[in-house]
Protein backbone atom coordinates (compact mmCIF):
# COMPACT_ATOMS: atom_id res chain seq x y z
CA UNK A 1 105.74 -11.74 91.89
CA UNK A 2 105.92 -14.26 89.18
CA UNK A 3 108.80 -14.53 87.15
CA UNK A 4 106.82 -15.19 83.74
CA UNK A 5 103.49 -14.32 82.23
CA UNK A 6 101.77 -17.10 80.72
CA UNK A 7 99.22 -16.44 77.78
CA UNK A 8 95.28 -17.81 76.76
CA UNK A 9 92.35 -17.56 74.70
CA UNK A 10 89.19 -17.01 76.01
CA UNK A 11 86.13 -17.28 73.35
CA UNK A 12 82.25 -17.53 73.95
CA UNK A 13 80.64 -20.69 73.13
CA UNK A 14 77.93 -18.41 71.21
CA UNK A 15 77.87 -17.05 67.52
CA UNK A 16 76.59 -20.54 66.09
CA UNK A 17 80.81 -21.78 66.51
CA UNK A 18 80.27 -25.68 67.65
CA UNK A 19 82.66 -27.81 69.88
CA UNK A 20 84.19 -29.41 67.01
CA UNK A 21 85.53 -25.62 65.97
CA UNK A 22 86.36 -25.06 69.75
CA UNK A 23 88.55 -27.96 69.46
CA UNK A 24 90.09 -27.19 66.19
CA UNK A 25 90.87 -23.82 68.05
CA UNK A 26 91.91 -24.94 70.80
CA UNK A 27 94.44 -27.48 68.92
CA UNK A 28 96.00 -23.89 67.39
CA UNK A 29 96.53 -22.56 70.11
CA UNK A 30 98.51 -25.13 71.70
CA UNK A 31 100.48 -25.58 68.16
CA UNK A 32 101.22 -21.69 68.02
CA UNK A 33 102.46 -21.69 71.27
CA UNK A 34 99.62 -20.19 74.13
CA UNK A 35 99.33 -21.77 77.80
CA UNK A 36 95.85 -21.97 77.95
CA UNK A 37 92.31 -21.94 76.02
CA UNK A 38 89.38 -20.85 78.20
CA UNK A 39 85.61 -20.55 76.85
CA UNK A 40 82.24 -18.64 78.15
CA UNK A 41 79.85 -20.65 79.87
CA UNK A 42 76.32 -19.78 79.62
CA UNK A 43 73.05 -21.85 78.70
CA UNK A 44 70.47 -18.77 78.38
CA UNK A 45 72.10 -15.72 76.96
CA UNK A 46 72.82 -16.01 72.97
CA UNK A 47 72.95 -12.55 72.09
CA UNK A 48 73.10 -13.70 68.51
CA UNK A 49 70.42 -15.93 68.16
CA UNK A 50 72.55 -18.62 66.73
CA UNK A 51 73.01 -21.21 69.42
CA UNK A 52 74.91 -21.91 72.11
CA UNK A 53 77.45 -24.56 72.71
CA UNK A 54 76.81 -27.06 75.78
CA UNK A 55 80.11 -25.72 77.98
CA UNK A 56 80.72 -28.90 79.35
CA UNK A 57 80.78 -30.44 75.72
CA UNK A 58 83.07 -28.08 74.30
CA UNK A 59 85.18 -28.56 77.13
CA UNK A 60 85.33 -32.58 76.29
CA UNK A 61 86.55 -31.65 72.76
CA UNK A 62 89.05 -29.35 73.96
CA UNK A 63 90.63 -31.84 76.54
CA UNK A 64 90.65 -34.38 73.53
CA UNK A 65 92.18 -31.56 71.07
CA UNK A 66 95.07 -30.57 73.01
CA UNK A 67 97.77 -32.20 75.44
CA UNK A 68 99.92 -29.21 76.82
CA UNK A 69 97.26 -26.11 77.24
CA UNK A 70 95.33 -25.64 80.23
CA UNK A 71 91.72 -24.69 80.16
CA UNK A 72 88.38 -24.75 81.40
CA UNK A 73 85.47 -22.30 82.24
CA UNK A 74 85.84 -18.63 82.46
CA UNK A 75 83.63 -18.64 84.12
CA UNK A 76 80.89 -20.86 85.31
CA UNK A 77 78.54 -19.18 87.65
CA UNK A 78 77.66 -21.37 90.34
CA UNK A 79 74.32 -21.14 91.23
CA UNK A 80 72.87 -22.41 88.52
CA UNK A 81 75.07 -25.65 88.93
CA UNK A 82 74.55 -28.76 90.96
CA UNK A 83 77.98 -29.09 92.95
CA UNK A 84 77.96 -33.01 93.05
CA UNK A 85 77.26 -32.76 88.74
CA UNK A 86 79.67 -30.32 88.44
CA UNK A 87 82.64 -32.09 90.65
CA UNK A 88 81.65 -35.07 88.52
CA UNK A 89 82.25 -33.43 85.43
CA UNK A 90 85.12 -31.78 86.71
CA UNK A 91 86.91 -34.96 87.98
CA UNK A 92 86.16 -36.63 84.14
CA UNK A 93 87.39 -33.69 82.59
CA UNK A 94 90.39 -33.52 84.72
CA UNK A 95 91.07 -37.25 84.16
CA UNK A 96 90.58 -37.09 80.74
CA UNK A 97 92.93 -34.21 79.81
CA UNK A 98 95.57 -35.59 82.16
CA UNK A 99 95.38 -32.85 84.90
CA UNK A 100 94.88 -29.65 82.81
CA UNK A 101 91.96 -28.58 84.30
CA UNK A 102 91.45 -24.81 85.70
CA UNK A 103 87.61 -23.87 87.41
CA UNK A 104 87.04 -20.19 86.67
CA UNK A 105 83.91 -19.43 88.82
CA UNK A 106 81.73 -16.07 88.93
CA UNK A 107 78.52 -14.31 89.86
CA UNK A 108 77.19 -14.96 87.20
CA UNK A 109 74.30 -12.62 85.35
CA UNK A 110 70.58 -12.57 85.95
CA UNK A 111 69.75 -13.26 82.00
CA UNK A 112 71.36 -16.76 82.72
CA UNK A 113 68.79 -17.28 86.02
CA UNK A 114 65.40 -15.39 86.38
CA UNK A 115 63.55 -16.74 83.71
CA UNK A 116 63.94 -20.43 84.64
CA UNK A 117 63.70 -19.80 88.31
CA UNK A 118 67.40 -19.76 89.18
CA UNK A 119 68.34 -17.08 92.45
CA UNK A 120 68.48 -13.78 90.43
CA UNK A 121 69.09 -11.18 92.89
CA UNK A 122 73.27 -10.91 92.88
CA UNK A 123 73.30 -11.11 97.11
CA UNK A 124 71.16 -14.39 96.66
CA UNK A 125 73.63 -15.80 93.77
CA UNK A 126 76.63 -14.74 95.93
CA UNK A 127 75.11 -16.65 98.72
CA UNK A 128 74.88 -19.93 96.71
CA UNK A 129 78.31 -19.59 95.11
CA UNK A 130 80.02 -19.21 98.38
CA UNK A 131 77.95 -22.27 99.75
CA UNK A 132 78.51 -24.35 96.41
CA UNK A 133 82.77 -23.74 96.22
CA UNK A 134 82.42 -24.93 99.74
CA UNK A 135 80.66 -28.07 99.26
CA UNK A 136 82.43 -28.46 95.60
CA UNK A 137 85.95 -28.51 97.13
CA UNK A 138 84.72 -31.24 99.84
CA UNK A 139 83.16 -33.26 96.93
CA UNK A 140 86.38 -33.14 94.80
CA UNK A 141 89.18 -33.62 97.34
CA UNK A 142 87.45 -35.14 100.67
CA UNK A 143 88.92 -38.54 101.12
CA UNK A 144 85.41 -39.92 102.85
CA UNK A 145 81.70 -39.53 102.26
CA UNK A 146 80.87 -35.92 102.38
CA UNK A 147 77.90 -34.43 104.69
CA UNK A 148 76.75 -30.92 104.17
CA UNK A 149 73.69 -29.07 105.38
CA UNK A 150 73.67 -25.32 104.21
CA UNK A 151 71.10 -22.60 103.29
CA UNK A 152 70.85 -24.08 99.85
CA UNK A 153 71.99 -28.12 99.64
CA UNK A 154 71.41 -30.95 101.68
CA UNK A 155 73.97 -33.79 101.31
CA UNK A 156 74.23 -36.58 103.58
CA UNK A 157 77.03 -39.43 103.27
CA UNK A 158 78.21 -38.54 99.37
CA UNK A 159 81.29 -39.91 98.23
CA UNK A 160 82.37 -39.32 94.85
CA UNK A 161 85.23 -41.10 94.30
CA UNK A 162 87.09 -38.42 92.03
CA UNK A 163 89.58 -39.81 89.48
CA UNK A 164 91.02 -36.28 89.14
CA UNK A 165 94.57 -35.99 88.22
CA UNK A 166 95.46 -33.01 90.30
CA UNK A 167 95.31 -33.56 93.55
CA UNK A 168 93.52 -29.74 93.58
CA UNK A 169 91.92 -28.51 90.46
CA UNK A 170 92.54 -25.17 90.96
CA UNK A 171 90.01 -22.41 91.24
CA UNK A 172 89.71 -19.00 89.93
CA UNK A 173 87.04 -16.43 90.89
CA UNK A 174 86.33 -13.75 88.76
CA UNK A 175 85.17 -10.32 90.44
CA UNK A 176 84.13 -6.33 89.27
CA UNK A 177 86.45 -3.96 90.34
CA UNK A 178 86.39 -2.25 92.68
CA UNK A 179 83.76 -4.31 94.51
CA UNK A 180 86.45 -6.24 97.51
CA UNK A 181 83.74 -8.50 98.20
CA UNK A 182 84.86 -11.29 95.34
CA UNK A 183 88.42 -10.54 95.99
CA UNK A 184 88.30 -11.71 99.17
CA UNK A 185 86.45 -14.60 97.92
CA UNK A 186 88.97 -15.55 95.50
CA UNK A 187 91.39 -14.55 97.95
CA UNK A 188 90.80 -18.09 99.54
CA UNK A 189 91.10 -20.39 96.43
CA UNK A 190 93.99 -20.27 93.78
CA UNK A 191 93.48 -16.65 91.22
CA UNK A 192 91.65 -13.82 90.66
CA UNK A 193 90.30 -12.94 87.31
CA UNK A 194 89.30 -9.06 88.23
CA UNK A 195 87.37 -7.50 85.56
CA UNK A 196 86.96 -3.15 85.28
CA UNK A 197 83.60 -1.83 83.75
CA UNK A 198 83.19 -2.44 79.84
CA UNK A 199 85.99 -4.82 80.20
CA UNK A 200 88.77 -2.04 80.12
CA UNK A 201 91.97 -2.89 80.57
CA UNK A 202 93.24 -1.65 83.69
CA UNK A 203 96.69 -0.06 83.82
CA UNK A 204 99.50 -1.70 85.55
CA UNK A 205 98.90 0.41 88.75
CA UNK A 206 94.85 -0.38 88.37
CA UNK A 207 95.64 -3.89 88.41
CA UNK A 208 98.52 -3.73 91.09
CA UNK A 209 96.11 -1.97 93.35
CA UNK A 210 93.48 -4.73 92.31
CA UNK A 211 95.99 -7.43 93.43
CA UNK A 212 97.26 -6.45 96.45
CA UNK A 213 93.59 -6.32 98.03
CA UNK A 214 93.80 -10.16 97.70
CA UNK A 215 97.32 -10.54 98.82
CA UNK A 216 96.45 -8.88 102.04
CA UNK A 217 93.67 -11.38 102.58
CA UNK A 218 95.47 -14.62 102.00
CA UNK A 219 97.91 -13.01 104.27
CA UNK A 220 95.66 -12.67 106.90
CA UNK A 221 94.68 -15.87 106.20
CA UNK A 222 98.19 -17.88 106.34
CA UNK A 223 97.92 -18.83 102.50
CA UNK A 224 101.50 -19.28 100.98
CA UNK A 225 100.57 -20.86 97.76
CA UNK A 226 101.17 -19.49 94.55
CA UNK A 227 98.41 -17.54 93.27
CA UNK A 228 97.30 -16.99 90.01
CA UNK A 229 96.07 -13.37 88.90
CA UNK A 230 94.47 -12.71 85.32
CA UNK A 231 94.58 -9.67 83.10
CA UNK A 232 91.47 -9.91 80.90
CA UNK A 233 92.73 -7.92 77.60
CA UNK A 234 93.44 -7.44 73.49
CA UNK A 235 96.76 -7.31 72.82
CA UNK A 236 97.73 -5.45 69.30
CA UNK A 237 99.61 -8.78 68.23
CA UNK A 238 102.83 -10.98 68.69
CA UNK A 239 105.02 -7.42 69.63
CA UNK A 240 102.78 -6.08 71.77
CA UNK A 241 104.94 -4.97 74.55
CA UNK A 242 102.17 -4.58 76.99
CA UNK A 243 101.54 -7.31 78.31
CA UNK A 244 105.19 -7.92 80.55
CA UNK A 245 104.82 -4.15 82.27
CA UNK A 246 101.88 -6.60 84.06
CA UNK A 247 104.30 -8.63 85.44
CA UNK A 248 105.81 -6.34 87.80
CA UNK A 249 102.08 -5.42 89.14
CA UNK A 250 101.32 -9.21 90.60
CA UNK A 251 99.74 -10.97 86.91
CA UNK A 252 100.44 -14.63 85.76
CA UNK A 253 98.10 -14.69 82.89
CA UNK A 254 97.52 -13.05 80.08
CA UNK A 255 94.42 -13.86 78.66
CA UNK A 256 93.06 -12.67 75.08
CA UNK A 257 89.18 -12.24 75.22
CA UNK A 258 87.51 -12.39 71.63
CA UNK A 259 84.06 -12.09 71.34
CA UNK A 260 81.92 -13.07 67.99
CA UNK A 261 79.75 -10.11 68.33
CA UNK A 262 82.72 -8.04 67.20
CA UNK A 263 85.56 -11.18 65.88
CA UNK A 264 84.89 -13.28 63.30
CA UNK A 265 86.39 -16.94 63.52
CA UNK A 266 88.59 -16.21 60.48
CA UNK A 267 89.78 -13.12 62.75
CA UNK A 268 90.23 -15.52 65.73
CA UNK A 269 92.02 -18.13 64.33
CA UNK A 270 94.41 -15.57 62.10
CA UNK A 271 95.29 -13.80 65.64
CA UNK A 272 95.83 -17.13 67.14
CA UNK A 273 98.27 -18.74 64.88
CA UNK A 274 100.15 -15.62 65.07
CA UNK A 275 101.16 -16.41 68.62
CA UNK A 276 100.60 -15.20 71.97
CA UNK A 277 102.28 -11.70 72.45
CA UNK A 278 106.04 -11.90 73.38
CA UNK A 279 106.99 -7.82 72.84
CA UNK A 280 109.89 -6.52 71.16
């Protein structure tokens, strides 16, 4: 059980915001106080027909807008990315922000893959993301050239040469509930980001239950690390005293989801420089 709950953003990088705004965000939240800033990462789906933001850019102009925060994807789906382009952004990214980095990883959606010719089914997607963390964590952390021959990629005799700070970015893997499948996946890399139908918020019990699936795999497994586990939530402001009856069910983030279908960036940026919720 951790002993604290740390606190995020999370914002989509749609709703015509660009990576300069991400960055001015991103520098608020670190000045008000929050542990992390975490963004959307999708090239197809712009439900407002306003743009998106190239993920990997806005991630550049967070790293450069901040020194304290963590951040990164939440969450990239896999199968739509090259592993040796992604472990070289990753490395950069992780260089450049001086070892901040966190890799939130998914499923992903079919609107993001079917109509350029990405695997759409969800099996065939699951397939490639459990091949791609594979081959991504041998690109990023292998101390030799890295062979691979798998269902999807072929690599023969890569090496890298990863500048990354952290000698293990760490990885979370986001999953439905109650689908055990992803758990269990994330159950072998470093947090969970579990996320109920409609984005609910789970109660303390939900999410306890939620948790303890993957601390009963890394058991069986012979993981001891710290793990990270995500609640994916609104908070009604700074004395919000939800958030810590979490703590006793297994979570070490709290993260704040706003979405510009519903926020505006006035909204956003009010709620943010208000703080992160602390309770009575």
């Amino acid at each position: 059980m951790a002993d604290q709950l740390r606190t995020a953003v999370c914002l989509p990088t749609f709703g015509g915001v660009d990576a300069g705004a991400l960055g001015d965000l991103a520098a608020g939240t670190e000045a008000a106080g929050w542990d992390g800033f975490f963004v959307w990462d999708h090239v197809l789906w712009d439900p407002l027909d306003r743009g998106l933001v190239d993920t990997t850019v806005a991630l550049t102009a967070i790293a450069l807008a901040t020194s304290r925060v963590r951040f990164g994807p939440l969450v990239t789906p896999l199968a739509r990315r090259r592993p040796w382009k992604l472990a070289r952004e990753l490395s950069s990214l992780d260089e450049l922000s001086g070892g901040r980095l966190v890799l939130g990883v998914g499923n992903g959606d079919e609107i993001d893959f079917a109509s350029v010719g990405d695997p759409s089914p969800a099996r065939a997607r699951a397939a490639v993301l459990d091949e791609s963390l594979d081959l991504l964590r041998h690109l990023l952390e292998d101390p030799g050239p890295v062979t691979h021959h798998g269902a999807t990629y072929s690599v023969e005799g890569v090496h890298l040469h990863p500048r990354s700070v952290q000698p293990r970015i760490p990885i979370w893997v986001a999953g439905w509930w109650p689908h055990r499948r992803p758990l269990r996946r994330a159950a072998r890399y470093d947090g969970v980001v579990p996320l109920w139908p409609d984005f609910a918020l789970p109660t303390p019990s939900e999410f306890a239950e939620c948790v303890e699936v993957v601390r009963v795999a890394r058991v069986e497994a012979g993981l001891t690390e710290p793990f990270d586990a995500l609640v994916w939530a609104r908070s009604d402001g700074r004395d919000d005293p939800r958030p810590r009856s979490y703590l006793p069910a297994g979570a070490t983030w709290w993260v704040e989801a706003f979405d510009f279908r519903r926020d505006t960036l006035d909204d956003i940026r009010r709620r943010i420089d208000a703080g992160p919720p602390v309770g009575p």
